[in-house]
Structures are given as C-alpha cells and as structure tokens.
N, C-alpha and C. Protein backbone atom coordinates (compact mmCIF):
# COMPACT_ATOMS: atom_id res chain seq x y z
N UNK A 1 12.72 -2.49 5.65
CA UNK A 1 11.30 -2.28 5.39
C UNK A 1 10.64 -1.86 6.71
N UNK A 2 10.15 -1.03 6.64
CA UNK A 2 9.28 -0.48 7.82
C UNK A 2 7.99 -0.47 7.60
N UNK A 3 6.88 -0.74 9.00
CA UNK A 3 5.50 -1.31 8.88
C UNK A 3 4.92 -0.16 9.93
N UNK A 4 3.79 0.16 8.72
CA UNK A 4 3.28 1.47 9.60
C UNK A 4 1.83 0.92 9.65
N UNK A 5 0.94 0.54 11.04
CA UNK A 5 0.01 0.70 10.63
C UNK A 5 -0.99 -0.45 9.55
N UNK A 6 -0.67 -1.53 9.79
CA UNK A 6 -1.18 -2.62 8.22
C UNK A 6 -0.76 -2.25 6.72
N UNK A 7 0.38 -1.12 7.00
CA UNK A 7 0.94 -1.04 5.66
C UNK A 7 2.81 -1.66 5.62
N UNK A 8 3.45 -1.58 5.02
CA UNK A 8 4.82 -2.24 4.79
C UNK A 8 5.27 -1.06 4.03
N UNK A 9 6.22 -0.25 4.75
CA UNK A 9 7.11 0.62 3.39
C UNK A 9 8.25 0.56 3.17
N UNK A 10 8.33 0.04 1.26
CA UNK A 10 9.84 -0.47 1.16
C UNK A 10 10.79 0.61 0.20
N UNK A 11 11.75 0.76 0.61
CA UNK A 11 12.57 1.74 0.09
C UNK A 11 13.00 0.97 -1.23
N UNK A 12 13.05 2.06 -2.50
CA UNK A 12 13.02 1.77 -3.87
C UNK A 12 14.90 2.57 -3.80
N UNK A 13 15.34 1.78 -5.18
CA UNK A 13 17.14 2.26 -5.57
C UNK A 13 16.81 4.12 -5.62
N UNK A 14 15.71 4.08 -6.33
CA UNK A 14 15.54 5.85 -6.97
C UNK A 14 15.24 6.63 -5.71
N UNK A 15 15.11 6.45 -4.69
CA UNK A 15 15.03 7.00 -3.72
C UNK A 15 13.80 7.52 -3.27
N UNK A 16 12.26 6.66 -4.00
CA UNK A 16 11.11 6.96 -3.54
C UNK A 16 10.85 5.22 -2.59
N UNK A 17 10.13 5.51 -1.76
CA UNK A 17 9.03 4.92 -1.38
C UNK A 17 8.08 4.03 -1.05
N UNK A 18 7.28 2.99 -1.42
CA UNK A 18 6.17 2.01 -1.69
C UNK A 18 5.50 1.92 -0.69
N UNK A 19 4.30 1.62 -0.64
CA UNK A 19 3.69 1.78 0.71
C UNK A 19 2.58 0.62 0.15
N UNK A 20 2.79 -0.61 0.85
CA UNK A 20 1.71 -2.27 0.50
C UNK A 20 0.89 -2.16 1.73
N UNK A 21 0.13 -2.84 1.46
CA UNK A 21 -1.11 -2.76 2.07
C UNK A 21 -1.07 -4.67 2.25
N UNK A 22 -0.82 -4.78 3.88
CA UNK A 22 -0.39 -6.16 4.44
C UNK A 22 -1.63 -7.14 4.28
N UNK A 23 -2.88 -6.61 4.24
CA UNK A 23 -3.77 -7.28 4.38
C UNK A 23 -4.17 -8.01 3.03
N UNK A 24 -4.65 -6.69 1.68
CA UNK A 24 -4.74 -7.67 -0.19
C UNK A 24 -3.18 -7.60 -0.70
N UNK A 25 -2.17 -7.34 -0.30
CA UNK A 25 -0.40 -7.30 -0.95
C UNK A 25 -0.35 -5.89 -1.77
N UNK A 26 -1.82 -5.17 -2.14
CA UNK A 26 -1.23 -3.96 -2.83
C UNK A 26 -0.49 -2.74 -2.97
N UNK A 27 -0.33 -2.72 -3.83
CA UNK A 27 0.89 -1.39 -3.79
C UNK A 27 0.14 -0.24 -3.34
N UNK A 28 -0.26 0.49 -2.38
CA UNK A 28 -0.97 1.66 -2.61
C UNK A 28 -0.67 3.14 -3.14
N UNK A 29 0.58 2.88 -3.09
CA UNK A 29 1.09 4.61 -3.70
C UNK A 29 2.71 4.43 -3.38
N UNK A 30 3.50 5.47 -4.01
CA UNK A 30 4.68 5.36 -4.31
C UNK A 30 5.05 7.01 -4.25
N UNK A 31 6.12 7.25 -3.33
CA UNK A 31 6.25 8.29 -3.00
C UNK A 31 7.54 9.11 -2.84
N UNK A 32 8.05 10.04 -2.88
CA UNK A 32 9.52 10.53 -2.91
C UNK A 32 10.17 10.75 -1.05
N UNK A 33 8.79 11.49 -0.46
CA UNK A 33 8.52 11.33 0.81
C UNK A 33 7.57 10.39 1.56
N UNK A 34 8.31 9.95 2.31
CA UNK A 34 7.50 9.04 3.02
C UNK A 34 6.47 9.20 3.41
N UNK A 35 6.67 10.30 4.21
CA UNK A 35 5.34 10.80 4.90
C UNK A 35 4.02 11.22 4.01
N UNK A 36 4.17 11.25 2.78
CA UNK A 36 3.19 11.17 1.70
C UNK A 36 2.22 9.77 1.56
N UNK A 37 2.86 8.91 2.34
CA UNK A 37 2.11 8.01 1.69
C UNK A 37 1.12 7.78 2.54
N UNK A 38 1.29 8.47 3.87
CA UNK A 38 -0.07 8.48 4.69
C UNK A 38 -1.31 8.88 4.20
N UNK A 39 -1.53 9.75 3.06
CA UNK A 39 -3.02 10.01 2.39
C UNK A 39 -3.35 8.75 1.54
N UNK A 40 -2.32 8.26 1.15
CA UNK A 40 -2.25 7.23 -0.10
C UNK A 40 -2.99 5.93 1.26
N UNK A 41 -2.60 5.59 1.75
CA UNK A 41 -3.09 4.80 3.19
C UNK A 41 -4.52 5.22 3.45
N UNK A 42 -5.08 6.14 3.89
CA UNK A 42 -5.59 6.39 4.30
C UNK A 42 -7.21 6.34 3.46
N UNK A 43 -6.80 6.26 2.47
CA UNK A 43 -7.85 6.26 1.63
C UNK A 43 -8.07 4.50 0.86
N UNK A 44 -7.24 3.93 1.05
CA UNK A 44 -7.09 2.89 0.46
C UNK A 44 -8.27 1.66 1.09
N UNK A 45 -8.48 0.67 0.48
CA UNK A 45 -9.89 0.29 0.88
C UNK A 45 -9.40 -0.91 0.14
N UNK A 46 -9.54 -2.29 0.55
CA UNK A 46 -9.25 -3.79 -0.17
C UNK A 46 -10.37 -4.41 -0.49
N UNK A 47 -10.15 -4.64 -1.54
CA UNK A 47 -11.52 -4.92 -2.52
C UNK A 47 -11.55 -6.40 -2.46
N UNK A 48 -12.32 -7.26 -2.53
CA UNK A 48 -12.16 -8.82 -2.84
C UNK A 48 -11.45 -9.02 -4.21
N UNK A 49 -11.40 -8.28 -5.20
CA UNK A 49 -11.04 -8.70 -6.67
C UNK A 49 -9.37 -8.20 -6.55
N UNK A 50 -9.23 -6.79 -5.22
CA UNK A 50 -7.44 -7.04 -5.01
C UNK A 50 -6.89 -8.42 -4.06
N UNK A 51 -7.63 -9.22 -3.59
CA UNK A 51 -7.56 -9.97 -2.52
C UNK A 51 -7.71 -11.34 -3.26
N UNK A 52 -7.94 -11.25 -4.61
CA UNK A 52 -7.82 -12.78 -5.07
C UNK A 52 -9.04 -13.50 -4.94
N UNK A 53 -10.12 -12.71 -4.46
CA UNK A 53 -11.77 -13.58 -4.41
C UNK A 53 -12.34 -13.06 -5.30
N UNK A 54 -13.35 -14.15 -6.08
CA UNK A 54 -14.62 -13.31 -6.68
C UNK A 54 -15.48 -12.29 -6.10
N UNK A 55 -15.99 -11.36 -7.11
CA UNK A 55 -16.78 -10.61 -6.84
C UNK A 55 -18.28 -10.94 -6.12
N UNK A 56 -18.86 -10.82 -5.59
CA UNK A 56 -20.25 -10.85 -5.64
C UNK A 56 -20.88 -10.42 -6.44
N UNK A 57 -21.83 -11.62 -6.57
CA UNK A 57 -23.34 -10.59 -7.88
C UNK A 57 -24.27 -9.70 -7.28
C-alpha cells in the first residue's frame, strides 16, 4: 500500500487501484492508472456525515 499525500493507495487482484482518503476512511476513486487518481484526490473534500458525525442544522 502506498500513501500519497493523506491518501492510501491499495492495489486491487484486477489490476486497478483505490485511492482512501486517511483522514474520513473513504474510498475516493478507483482507477486502472494510478496516476489517475490524483484528480479523484484532489477534488475530494470530507464531509462530517463521511466522518461518522452529525450534520449540523
């Protein structure tokens, strides 16, 4: 598993990808190339409701 950055990318049997996000555990994107998953990163944003807290009203 390699850690890019506050992300974790774990190599899948099919030969794509995963790219978690260390901080809420989410999956952010899933990829054939790795280097794809840097947009998938990059845009990604941890919400309290991926993080296991309530929302605010």
């Amino acid at each position: 598993m390699k850690t890019e950055k506050g992300f974790a990318h774990r190599a899948n049997k099919d030969g794509s990808f995963d790219s978690i996000c260390l901080k809420c555990y989410a999956t952010v994107g899933t990829a054939y190339d790795e280097s794809d998953l840097d947009a998938m990163e990059a845009v990604h944003h941890c919400t309290e409701w991926l993080m296991g807290r309530p929302a605010k009203a």
